[in-house]
Each structure stands twice: as structure tokens, then as C-alpha cells.
N, C-alpha and C. Protein backbone atom coordinates (compact mmCIF):
# COMPACT_ATOMS: atom_id res chain seq x y z
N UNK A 1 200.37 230.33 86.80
CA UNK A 1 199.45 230.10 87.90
C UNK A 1 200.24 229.67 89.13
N UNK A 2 199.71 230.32 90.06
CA UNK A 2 200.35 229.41 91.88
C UNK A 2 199.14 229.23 92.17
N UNK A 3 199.67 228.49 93.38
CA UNK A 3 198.68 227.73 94.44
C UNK A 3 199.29 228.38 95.96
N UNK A 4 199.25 229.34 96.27
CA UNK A 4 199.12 229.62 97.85
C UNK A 4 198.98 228.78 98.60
N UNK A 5 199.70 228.72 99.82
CA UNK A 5 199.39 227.56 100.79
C UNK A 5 199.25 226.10 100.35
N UNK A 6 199.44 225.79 99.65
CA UNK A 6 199.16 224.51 98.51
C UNK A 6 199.90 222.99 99.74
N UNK A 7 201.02 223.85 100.25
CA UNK A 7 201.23 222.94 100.61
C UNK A 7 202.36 223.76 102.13
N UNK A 8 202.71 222.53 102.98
CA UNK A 8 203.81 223.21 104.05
C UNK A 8 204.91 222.77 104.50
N UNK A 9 205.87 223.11 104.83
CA UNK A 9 207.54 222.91 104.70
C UNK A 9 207.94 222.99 106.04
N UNK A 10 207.63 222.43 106.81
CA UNK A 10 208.09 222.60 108.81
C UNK A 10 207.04 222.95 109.18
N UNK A 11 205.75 223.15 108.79
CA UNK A 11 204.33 224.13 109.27
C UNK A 11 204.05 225.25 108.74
N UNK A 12 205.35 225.69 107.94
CA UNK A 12 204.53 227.02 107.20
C UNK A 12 204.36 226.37 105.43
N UNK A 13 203.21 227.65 105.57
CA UNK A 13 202.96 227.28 103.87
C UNK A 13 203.72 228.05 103.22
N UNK A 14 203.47 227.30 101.93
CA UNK A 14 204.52 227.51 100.72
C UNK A 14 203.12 227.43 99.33
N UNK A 15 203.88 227.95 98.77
CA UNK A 15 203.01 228.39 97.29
C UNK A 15 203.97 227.30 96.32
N UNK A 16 202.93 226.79 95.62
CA UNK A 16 203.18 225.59 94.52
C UNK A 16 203.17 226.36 93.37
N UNK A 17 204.02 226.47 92.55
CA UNK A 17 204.24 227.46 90.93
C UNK A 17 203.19 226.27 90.26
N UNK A 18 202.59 226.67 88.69
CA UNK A 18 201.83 225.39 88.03
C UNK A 18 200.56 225.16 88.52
N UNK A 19 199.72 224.26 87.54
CA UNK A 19 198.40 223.73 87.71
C UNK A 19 199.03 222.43 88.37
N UNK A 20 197.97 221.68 89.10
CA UNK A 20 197.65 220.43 90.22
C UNK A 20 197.68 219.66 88.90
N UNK A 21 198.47 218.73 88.54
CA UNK A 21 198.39 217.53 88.09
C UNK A 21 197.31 216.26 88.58
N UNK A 22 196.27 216.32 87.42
CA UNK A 22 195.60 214.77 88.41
C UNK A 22 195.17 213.61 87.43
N UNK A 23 194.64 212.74 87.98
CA UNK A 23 194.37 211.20 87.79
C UNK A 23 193.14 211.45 86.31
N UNK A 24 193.87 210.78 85.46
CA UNK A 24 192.95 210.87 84.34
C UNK A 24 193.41 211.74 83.07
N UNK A 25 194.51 212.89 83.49
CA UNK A 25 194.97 213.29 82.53
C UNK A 25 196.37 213.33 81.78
N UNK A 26 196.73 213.71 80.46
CA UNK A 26 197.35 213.25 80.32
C UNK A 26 198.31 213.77 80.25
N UNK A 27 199.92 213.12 80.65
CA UNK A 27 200.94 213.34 81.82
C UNK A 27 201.69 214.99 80.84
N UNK A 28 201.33 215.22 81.66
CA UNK A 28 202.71 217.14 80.85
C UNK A 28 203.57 216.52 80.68
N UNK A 29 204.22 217.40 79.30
CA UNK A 29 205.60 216.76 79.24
C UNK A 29 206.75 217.87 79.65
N UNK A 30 207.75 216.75 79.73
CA UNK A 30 209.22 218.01 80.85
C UNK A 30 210.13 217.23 80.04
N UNK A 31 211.88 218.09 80.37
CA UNK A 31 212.85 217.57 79.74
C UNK A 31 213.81 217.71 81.13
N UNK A 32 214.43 215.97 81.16
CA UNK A 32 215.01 215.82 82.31
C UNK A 32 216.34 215.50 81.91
N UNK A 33 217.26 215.74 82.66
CA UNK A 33 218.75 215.26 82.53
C UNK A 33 219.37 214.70 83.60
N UNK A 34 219.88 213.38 82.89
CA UNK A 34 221.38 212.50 83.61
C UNK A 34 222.37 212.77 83.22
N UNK A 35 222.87 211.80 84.17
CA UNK A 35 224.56 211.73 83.60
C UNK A 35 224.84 211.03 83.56
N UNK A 36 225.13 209.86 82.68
CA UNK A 36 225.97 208.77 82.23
C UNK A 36 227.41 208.15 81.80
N UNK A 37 227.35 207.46 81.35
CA UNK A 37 228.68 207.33 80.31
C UNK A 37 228.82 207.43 79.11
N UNK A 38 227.32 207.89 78.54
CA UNK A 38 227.92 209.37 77.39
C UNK A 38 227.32 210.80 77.67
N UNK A 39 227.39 211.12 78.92
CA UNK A 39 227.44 212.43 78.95
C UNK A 39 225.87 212.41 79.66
N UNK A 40 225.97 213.94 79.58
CA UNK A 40 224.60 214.73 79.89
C UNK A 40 223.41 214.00 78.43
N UNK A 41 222.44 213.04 79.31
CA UNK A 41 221.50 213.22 78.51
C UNK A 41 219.79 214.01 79.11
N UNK A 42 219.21 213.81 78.38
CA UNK A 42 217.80 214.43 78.23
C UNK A 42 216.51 213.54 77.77
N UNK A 43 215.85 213.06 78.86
CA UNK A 43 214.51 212.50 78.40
C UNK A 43 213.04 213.26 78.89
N UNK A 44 212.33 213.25 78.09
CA UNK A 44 211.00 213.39 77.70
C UNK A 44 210.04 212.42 78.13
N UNK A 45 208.64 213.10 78.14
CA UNK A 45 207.39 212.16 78.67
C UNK A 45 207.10 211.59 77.61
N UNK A 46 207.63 211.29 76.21
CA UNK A 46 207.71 210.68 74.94
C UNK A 46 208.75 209.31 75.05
N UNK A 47 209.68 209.88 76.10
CA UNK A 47 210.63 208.47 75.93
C UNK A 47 210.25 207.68 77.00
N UNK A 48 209.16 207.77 77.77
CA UNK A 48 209.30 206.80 79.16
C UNK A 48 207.19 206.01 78.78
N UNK A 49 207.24 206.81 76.98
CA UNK A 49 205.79 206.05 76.70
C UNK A 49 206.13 204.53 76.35
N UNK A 50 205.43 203.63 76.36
CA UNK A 50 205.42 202.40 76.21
C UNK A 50 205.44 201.52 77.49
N UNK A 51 205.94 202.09 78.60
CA UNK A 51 206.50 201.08 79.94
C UNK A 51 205.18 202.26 81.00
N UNK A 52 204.90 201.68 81.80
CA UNK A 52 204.07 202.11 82.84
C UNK A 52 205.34 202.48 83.47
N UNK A 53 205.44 204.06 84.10
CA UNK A 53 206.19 205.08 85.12
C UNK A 53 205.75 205.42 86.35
N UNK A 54 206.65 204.55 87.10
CA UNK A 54 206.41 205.85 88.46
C UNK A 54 207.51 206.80 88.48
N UNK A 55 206.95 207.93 89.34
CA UNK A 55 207.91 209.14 89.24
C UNK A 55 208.31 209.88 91.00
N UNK A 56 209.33 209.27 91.01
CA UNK A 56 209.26 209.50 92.67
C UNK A 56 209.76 211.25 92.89
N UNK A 57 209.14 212.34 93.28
CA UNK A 57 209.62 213.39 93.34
C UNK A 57 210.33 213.85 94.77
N UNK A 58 211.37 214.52 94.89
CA UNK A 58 211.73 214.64 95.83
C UNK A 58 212.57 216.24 96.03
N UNK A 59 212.57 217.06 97.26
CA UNK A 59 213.30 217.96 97.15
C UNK A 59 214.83 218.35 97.00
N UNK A 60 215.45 217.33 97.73
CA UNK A 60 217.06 216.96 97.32
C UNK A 60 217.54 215.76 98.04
N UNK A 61 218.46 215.01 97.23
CA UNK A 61 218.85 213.88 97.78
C UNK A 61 219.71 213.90 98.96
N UNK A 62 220.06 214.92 99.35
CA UNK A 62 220.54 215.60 100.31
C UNK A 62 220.20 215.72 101.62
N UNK A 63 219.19 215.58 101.92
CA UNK A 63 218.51 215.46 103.15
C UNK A 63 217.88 213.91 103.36
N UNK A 64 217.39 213.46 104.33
CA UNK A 64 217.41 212.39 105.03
C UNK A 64 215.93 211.99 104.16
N UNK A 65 214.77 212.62 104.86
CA UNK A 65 213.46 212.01 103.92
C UNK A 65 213.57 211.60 102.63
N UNK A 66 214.39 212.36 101.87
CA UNK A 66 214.20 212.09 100.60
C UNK A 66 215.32 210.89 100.35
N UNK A 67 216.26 211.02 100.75
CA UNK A 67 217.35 209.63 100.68
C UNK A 67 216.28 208.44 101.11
N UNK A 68 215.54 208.35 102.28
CA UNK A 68 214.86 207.17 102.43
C UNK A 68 213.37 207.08 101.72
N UNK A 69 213.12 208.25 101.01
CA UNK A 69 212.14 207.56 99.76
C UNK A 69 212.64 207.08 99.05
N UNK A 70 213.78 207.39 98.39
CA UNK A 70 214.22 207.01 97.18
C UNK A 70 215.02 205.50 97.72
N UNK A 71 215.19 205.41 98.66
CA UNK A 71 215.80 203.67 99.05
C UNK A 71 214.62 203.29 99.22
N UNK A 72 213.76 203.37 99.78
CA UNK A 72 212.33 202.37 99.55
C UNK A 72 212.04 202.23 98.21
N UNK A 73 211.41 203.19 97.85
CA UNK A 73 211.46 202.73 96.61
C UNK A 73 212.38 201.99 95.25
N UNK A 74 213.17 202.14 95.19
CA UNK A 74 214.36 201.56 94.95
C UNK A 74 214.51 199.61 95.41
N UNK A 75 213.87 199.79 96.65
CA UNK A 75 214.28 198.50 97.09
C UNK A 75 212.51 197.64 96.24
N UNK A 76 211.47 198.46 96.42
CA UNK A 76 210.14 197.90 96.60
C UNK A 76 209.99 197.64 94.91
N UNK A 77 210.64 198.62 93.66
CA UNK A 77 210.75 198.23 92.83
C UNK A 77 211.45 197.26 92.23
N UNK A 78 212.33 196.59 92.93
CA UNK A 78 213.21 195.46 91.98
C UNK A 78 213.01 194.56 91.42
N UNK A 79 211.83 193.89 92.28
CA UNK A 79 211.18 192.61 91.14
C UNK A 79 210.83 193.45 89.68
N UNK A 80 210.64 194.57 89.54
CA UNK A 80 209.87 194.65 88.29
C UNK A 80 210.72 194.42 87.03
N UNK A 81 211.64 195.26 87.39
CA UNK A 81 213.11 195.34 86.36
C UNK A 81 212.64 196.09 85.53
N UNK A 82 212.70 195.69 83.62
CA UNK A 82 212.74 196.57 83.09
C UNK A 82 211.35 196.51 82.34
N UNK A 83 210.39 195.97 83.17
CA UNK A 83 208.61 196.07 82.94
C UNK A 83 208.24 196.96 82.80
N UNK A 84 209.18 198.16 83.73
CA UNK A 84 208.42 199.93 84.33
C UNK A 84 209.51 200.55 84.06
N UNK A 85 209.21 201.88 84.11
CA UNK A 85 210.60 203.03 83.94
C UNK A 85 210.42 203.38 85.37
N UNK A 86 211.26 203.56 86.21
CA UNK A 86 211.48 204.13 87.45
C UNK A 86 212.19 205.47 87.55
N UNK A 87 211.61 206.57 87.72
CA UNK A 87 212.29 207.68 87.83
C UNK A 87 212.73 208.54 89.60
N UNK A 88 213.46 209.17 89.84
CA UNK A 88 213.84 209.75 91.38
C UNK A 88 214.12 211.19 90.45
N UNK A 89 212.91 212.18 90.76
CA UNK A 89 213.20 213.49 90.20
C UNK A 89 213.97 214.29 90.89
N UNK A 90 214.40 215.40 91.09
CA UNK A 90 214.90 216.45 91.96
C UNK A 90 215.95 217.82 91.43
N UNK A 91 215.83 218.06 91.81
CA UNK A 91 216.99 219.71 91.18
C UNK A 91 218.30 219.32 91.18
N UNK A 92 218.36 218.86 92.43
CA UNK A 92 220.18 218.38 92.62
C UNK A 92 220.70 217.75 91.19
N UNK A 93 221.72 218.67 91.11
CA UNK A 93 222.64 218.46 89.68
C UNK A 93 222.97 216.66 89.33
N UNK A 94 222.83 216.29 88.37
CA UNK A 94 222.98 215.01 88.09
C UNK A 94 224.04 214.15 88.21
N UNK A 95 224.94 215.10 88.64
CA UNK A 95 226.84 214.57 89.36
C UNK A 95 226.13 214.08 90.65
N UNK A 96 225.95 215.15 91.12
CA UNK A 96 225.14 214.77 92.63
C UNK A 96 224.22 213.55 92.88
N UNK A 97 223.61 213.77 91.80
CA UNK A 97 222.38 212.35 91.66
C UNK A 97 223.21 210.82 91.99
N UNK A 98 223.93 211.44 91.30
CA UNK A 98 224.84 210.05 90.77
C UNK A 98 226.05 209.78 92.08
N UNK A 99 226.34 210.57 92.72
CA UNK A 99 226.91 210.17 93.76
C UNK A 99 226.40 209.75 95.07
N UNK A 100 224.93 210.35 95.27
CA UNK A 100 224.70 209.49 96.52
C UNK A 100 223.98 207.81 95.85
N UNK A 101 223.24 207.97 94.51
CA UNK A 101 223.60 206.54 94.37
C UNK A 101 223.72 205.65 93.99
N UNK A 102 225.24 205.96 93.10
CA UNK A 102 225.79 205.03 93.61
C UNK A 102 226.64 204.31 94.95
N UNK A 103 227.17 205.61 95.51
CA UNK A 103 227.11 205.13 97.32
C UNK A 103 226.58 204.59 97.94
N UNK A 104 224.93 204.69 97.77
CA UNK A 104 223.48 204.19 98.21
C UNK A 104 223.31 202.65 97.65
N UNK A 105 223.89 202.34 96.60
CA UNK A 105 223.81 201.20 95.56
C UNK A 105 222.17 201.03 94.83
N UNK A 106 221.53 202.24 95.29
CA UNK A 106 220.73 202.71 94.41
C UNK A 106 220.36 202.35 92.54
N UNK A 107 220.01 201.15 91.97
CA UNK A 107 220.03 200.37 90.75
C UNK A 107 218.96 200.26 90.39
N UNK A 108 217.46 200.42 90.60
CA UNK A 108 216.57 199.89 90.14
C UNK A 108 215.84 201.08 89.91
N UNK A 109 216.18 202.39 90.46
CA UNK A 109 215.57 203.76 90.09
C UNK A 109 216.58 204.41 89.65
N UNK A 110 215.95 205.25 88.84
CA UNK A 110 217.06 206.28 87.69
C UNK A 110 216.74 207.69 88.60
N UNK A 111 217.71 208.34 88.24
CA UNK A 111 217.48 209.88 89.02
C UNK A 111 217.47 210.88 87.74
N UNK A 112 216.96 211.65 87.67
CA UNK A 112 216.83 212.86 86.63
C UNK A 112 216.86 213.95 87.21
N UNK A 113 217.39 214.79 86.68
CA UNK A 113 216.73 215.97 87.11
C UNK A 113 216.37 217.30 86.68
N UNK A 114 216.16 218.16 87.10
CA UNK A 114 214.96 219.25 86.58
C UNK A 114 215.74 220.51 86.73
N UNK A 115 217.46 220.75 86.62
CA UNK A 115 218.06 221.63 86.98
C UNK A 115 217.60 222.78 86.21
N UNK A 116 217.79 222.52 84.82
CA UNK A 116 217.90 223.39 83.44
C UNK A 116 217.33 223.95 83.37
N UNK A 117 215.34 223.58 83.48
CA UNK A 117 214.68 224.77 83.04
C UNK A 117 213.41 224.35 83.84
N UNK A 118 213.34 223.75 84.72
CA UNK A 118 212.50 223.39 85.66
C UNK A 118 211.01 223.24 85.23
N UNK A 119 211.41 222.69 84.09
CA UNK A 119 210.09 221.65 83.47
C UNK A 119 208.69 220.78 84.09
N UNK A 120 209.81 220.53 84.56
CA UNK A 120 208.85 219.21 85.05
C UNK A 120 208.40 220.21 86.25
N UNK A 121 209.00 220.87 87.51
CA UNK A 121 208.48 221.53 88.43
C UNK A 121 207.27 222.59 88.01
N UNK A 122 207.58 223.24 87.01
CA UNK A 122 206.29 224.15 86.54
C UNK A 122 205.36 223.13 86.04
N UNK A 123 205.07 222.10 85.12
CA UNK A 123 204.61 221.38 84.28
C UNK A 123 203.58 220.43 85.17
N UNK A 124 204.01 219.85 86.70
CA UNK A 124 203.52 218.98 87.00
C UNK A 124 202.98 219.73 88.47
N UNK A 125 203.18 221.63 88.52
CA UNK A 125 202.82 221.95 89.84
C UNK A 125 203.18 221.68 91.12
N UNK A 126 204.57 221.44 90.90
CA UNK A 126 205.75 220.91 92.10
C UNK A 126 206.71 221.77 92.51
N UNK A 127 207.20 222.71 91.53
CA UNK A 127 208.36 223.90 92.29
C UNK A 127 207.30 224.65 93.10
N UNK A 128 207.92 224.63 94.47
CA UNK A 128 207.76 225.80 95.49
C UNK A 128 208.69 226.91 95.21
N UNK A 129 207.71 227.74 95.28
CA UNK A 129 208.12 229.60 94.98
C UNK A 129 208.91 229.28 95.54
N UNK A 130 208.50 229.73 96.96
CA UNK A 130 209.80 230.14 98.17
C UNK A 130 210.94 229.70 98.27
N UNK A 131 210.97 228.37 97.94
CA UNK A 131 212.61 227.30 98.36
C UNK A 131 213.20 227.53 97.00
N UNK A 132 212.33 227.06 95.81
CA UNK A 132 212.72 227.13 94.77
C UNK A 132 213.40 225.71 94.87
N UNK A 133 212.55 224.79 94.98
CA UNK A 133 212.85 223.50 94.87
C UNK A 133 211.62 222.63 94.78
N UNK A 134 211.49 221.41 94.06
CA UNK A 134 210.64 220.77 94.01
C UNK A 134 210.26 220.22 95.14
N UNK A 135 208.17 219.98 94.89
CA UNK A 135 207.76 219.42 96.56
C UNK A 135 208.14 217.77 96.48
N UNK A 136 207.51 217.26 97.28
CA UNK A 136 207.20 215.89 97.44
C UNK A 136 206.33 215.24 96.85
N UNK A 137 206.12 213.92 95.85
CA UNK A 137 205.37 213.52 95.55
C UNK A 137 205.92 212.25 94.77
N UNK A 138 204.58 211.65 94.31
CA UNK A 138 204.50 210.28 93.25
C UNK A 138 203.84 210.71 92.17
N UNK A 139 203.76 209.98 90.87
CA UNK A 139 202.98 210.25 90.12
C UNK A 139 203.39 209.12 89.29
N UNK A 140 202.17 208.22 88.91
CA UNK A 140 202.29 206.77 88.22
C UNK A 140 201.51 207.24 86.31
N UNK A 141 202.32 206.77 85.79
CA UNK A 141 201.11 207.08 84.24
C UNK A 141 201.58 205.99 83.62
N UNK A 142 200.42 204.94 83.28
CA UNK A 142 200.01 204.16 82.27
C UNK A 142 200.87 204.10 81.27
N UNK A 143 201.04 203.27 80.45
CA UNK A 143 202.10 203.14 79.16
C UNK A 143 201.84 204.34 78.11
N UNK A 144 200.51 204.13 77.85
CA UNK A 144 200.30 205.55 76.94
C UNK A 144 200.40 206.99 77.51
N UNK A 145 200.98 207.18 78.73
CA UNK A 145 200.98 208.37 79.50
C UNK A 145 199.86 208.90 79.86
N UNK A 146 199.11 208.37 80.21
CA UNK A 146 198.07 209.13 81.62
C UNK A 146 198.11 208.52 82.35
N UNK A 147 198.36 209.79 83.47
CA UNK A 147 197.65 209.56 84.77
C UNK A 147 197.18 208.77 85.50
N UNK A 148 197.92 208.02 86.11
CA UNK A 148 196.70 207.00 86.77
C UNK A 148 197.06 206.78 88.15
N UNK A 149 198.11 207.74 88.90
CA UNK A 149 198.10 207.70 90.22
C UNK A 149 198.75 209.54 90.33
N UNK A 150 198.40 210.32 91.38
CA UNK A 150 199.22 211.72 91.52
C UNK A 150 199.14 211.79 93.22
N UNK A 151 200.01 212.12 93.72
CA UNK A 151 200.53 212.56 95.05
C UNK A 151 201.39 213.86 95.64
N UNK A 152 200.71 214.55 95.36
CA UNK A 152 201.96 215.65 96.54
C UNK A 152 201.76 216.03 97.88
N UNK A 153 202.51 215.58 98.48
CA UNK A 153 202.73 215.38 99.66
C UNK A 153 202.16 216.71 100.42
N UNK A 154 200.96 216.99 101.42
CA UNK A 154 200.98 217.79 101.93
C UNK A 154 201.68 218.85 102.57
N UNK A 155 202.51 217.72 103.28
CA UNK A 155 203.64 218.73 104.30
C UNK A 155 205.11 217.66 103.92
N UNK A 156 205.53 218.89 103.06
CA UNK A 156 207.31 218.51 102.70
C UNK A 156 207.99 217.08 103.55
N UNK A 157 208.27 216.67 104.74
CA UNK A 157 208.86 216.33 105.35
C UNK A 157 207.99 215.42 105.45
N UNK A 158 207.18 214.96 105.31
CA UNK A 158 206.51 213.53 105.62
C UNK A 158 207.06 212.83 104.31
N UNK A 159 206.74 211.28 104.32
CA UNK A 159 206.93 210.78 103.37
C UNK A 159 205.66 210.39 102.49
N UNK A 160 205.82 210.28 101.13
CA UNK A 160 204.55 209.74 100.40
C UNK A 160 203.79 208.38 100.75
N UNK A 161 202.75 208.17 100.17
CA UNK A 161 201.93 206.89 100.43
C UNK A 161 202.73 205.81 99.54
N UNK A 162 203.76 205.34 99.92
CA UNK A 162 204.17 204.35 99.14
C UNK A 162 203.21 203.06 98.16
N UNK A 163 202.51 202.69 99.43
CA UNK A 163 201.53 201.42 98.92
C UNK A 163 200.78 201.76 97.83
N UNK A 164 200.39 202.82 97.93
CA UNK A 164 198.61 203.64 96.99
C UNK A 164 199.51 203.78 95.78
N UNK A 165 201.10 204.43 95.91
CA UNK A 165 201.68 204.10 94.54
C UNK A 165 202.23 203.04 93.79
N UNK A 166 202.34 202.51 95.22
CA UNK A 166 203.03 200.59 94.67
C UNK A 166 201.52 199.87 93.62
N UNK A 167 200.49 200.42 94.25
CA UNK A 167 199.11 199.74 93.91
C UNK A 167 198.72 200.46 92.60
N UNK A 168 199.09 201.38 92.06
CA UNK A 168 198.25 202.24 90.71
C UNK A 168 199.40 201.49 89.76
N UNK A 169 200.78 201.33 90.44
CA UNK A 169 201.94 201.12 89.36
C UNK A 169 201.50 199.32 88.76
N UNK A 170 201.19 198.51 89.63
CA UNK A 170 201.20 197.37 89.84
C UNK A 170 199.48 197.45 88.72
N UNK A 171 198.55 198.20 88.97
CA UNK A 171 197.43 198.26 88.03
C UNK A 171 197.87 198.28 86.59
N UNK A 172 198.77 199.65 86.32
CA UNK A 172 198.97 199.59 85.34
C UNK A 172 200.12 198.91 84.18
N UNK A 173 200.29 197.61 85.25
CA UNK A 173 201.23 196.74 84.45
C UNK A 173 200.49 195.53 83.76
């Protein structure tokens, strides 16, 4: 399934691959990869059950908007520690992830990403056809994995509603 016009990238529209993820159901699962200090790993919407998740989505850490979502958030999550799983999604290869930040000093959000088989972008209705990169968004789910906050950003280049996600994450703790 696409979504035509779903959403827009400088003013033009772009087609969203996937069904609209929303509030109430329960979260698709995707397989994401880091990079650590043992290697390439892989987590699941099975390993982030038990802890209430936010999921900060972004198109690449590479560009400016998305570097300063992922430092807000980053900064707005720290009191929580290890209450919540904090995720920073994106395509950019997980070397990459890992270099802007730790440069960034980026610690309280984890970066994953969706290189391999673009899981999570089909799964949660976030890869744009055209760029072939994930849109913008939040998405908060409850310990048992649903749903309980979804955001994609209308137009690429704005930033998300931080608060409305600070507020579903903060519910479901």
C-alpha cells in the first residue's frame, strides 16, 4: 500500500510506502541494527516490551533538523534513564549513527537503524517512495507495545511536536 501526497519534502508531495500507524494499535514489529562493542546487533518490537518507548524518527542524521531533534530529545529525556527505551531511527548506516553521536555526546538516546530491509519504514508507513528515506516522526508505545502516541510530521523539514510526545511518554510511565 502507498499513501500519495501523504506528506511534503520542501512543498512537494511525496508518497508514504505502508499503512498509517495509529494510537491504539498494536506497535508493528521491525528489525533494527547498531553498532556496538560486540558488533552489529539487531532489536525487535519484542525487545523494547516491558519499558514504555519513544521512537524518534528521522530522515538522516546528516542534515541539520534532524541533528536538532535528536539533541532535544536526547537532552529532554535524561531524567528518565533507564525507566524508557529511547530510540533515534534512520537509514544512515550505524557507523554513521555512531559518529555524529558520539561527537554530539548524544547518551540518553540510542540510534538504530533501518538500513537492511527497511522494516520499520514499510511497517510503520514512514519510507518515502521518492527519497527512499524515512519521514519524520514520533511514536510512543506503552510497555506492552501499543500505541499510545503516533506523529508524522506533515512537511519533512519541520520539526515534531516534542511536548504531545514528551506528554504520551510521561503517561505511559
Amino acid at each position: 500500500m502507498s499513501r500519495p501526497a501523504a506528506i511534503t519534502f520542501k512543498g512537494n508531495p511525496m508518497t508514504l510506502v505502508g499503512e498509517e500507524v495509529t494510537v491504539g494499535q498494536d506497535a508493528p514489529d521491525f528489525k533494527l541494527h547498531a553498532f556496538g562493542p560486540e558488533g552489529l546487533t539487531a532489536i525487535t518490537v519484542a525487545d523494547v516490551k516491558g519499558k514504555p518507548t519513544i521512537m524518534s524518527v528521522v530522515p538522516s542524521l546528516d542534515t541539520g533538523v534532524c541533528q536538532t531533534q535528536t539533541k532535544k530529545f536526547n537532552e529532554k529525556l535524561g531524567d528518565l534513564g533507564d525507566k524508557i527505551n529511547a530510540l533515534t531511527i534512520s537509514l544512515d548506516l550505524p557507523f554513521a549513527q555512531n559518529r555524529f553521536c558520539g561527537a554530539e555526546g548524544i547518551e540518553n538516546i540510542k540510534q538504530y537503524s533501518d538500513y537492511q530491509d527497511r522494516s520499520f519504514g514499510n511497517n510503520y508507513g514512514m519510507l518515502i517512495d521518492e527519497l527512499k528515506l524515512l519521514a519524520r516522526g514520533t511514536f510512543v508505545l506503552d510497555k506492552d507495545g501499543k500505541v499510545v502516541y503516533a506523529e508524522t510530521c506533515k512537511e519533512v523539514t519541520e520539526e515534531p511536536n516534542y511536548d504531545a510526545a514528551l506528554a504520551a511518554l510521561n503517561s505511559a510511565l
